[in-house]
N, C-alpha and C. Protein backbone atom coordinates (compact mmCIF):
# COMPACT_ATOMS: atom_id res chain seq x y z
N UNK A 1 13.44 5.98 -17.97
CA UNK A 1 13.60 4.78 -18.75
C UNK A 1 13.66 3.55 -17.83
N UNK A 2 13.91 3.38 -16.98
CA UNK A 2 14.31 2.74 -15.72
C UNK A 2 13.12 2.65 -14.96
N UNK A 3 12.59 3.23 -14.60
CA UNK A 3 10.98 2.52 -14.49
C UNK A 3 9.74 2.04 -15.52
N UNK A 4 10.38 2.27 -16.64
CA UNK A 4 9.50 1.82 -17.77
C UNK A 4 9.80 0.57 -17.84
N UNK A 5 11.22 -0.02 -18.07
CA UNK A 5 11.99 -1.68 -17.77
C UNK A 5 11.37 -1.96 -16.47
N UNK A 6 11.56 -1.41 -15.86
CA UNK A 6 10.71 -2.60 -14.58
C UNK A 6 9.38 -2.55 -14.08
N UNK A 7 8.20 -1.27 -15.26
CA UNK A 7 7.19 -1.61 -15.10
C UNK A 7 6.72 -3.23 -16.02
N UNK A 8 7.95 -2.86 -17.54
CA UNK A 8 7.41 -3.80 -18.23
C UNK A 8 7.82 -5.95 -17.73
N UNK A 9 9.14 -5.64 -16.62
CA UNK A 9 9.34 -6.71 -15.66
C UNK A 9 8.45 -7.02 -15.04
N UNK A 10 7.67 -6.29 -14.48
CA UNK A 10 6.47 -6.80 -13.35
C UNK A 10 5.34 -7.52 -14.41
N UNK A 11 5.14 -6.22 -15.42
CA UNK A 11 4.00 -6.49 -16.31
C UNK A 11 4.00 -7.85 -16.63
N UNK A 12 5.27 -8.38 -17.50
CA UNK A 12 5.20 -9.98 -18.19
C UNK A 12 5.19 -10.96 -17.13
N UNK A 13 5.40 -10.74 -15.78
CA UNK A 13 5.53 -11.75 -14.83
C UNK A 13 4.23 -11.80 -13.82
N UNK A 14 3.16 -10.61 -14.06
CA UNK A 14 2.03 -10.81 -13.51
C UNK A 14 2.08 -9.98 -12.08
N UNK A 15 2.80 -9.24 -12.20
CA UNK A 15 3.38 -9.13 -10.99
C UNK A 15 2.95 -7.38 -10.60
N UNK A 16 2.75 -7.19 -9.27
CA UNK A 16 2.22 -6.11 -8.73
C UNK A 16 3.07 -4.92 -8.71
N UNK A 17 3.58 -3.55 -9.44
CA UNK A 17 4.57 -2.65 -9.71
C UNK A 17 4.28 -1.18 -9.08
N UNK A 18 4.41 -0.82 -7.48
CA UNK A 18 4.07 0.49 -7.09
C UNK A 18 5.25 1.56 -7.49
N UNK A 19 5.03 2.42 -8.38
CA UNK A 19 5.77 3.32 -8.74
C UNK A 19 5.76 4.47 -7.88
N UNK A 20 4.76 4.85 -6.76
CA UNK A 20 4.86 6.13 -5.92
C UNK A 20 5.70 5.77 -4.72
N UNK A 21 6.29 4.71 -4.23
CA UNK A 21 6.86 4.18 -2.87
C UNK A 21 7.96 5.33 -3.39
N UNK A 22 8.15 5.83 -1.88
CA UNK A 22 9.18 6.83 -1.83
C UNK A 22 8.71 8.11 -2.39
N UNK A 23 7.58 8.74 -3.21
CA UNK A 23 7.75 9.95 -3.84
C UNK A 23 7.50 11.07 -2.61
N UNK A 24 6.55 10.89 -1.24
CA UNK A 24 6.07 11.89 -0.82
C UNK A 24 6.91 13.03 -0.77
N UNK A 25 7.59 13.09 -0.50
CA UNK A 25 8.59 14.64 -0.14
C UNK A 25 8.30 14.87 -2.24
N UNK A 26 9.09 14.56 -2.79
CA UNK A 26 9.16 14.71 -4.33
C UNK A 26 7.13 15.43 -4.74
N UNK A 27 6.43 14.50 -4.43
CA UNK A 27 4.90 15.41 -4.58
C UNK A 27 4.37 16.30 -3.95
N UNK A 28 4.91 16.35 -2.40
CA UNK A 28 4.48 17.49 -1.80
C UNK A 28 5.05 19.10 -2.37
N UNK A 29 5.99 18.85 -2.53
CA UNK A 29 7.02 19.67 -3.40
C UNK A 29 6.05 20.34 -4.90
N UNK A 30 5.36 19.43 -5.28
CA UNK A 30 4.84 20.04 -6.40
C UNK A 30 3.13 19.97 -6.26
N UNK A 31 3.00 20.55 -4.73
CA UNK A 31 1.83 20.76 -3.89
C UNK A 31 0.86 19.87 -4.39
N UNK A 32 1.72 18.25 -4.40
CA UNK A 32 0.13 16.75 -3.82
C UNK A 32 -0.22 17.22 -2.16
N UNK A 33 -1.36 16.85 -2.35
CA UNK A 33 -1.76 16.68 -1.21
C UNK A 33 -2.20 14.84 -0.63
N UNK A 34 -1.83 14.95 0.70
CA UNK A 34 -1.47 13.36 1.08
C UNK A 34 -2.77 13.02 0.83
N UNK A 35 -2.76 11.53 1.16
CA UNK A 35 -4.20 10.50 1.02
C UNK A 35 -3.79 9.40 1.25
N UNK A 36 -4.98 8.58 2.02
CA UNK A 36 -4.41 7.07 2.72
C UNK A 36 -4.99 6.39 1.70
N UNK A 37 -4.72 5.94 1.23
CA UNK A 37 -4.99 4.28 0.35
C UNK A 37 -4.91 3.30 0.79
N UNK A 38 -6.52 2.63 0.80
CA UNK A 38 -6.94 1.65 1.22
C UNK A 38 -6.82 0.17 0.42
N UNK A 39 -7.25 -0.81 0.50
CA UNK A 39 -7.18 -2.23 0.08
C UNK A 39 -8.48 -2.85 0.45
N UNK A 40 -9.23 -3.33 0.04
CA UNK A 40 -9.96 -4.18 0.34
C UNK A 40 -9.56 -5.71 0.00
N UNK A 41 -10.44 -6.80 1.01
CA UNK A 41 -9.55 -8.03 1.03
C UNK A 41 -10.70 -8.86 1.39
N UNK A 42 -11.86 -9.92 0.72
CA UNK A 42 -12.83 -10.58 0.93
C UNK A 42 -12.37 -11.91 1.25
N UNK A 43 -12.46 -12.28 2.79
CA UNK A 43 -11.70 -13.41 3.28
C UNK A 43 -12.93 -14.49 3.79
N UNK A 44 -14.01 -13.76 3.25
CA UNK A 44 -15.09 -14.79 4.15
C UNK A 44 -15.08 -16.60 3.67
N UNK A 45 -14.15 -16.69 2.83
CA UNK A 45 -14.28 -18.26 2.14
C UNK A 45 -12.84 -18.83 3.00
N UNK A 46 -12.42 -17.85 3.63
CA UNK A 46 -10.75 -18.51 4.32
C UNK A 46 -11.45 -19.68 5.75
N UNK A 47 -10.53 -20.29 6.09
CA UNK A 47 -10.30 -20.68 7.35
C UNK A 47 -10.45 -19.82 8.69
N UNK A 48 -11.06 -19.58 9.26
CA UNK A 48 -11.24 -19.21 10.63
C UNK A 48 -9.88 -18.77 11.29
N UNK A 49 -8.99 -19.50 11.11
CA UNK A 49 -7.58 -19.25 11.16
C UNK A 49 -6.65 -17.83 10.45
N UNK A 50 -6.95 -18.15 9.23
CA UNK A 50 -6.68 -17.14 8.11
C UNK A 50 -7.37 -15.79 7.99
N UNK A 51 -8.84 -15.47 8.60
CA UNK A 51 -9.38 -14.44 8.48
C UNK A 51 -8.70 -13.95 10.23
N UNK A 52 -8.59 -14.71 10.92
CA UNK A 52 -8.27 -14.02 12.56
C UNK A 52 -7.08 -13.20 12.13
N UNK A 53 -6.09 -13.85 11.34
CA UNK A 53 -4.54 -13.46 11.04
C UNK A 53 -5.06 -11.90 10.02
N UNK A 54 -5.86 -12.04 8.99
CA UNK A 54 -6.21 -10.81 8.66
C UNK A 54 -6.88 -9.68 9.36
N UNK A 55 -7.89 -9.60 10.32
CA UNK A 55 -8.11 -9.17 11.32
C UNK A 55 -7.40 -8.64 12.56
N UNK A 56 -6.23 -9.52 12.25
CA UNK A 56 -5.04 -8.80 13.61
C UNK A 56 -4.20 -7.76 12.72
N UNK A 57 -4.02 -7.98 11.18
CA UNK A 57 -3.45 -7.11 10.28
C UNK A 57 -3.79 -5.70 10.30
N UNK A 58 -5.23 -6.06 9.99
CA UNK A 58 -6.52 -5.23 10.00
C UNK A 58 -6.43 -3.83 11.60
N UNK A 59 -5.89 -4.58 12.59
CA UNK A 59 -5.85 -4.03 13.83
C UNK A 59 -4.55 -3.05 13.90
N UNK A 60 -3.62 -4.02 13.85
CA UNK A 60 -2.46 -3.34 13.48
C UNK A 60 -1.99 -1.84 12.69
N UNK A 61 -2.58 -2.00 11.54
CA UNK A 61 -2.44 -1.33 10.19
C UNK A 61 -3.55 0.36 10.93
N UNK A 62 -4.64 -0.27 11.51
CA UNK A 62 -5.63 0.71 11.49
C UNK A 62 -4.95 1.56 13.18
N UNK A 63 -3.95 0.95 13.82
CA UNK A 63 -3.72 1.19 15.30
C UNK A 63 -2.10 2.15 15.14
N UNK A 64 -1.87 1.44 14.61
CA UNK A 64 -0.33 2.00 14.40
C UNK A 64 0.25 3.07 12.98
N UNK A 65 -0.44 2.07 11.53
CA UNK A 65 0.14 2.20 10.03
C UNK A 65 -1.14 3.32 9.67
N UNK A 66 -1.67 4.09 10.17
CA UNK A 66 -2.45 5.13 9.98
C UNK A 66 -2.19 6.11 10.24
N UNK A 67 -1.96 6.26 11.78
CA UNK A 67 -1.49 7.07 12.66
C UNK A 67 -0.19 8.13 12.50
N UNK A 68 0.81 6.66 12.17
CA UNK A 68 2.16 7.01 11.40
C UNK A 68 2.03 7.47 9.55
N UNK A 69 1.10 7.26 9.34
CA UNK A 69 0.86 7.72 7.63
C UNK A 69 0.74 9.17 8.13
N UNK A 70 -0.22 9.75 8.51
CA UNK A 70 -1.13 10.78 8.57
C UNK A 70 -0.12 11.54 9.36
N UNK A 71 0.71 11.52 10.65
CA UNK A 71 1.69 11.67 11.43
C UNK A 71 2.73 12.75 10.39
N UNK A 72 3.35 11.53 9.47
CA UNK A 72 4.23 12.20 8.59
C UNK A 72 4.12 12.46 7.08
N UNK A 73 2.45 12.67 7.15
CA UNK A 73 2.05 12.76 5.86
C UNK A 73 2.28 12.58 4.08
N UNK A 74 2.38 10.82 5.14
CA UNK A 74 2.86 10.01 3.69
C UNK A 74 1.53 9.82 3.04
């Protein structure tokens, strides 16, 4: 009931609601198997500035936040 209230909080406010944060142990348990989920992000209309800052994200995420996904098979 308690995530239904704060799906329907996010819902009226426009707002982005991930309900799996935290489940891995809870799905592996009922044999999920992991998977990285991606984002795509079309920055070619930004500032030169703004796409470098996504690009170092981009570096980051793919250097470190992968590694550690797959690592502990979140």
């Amino acid at each position: 009931m308690m995530m239904a209230v704060a799906q329907d909080h996010a819902t009226s406010r426009g707002l982005f609601f991930n309900m799996s944060a935290g489940a891995a142990d809870f799905k592996r348990r009922r044999g999920a198997v992991a998977a990285i989920e991606y984002n795509a992000v079309y920055a070619g209309h930004l500032a030169l500035r703004r796409r470098m800052a996504i690009r170092v994200m981009e570096a980051v995420l793919a250097w470190v936040g992968i590694p550690l996904l797959r690592r502990f098979e979140l």
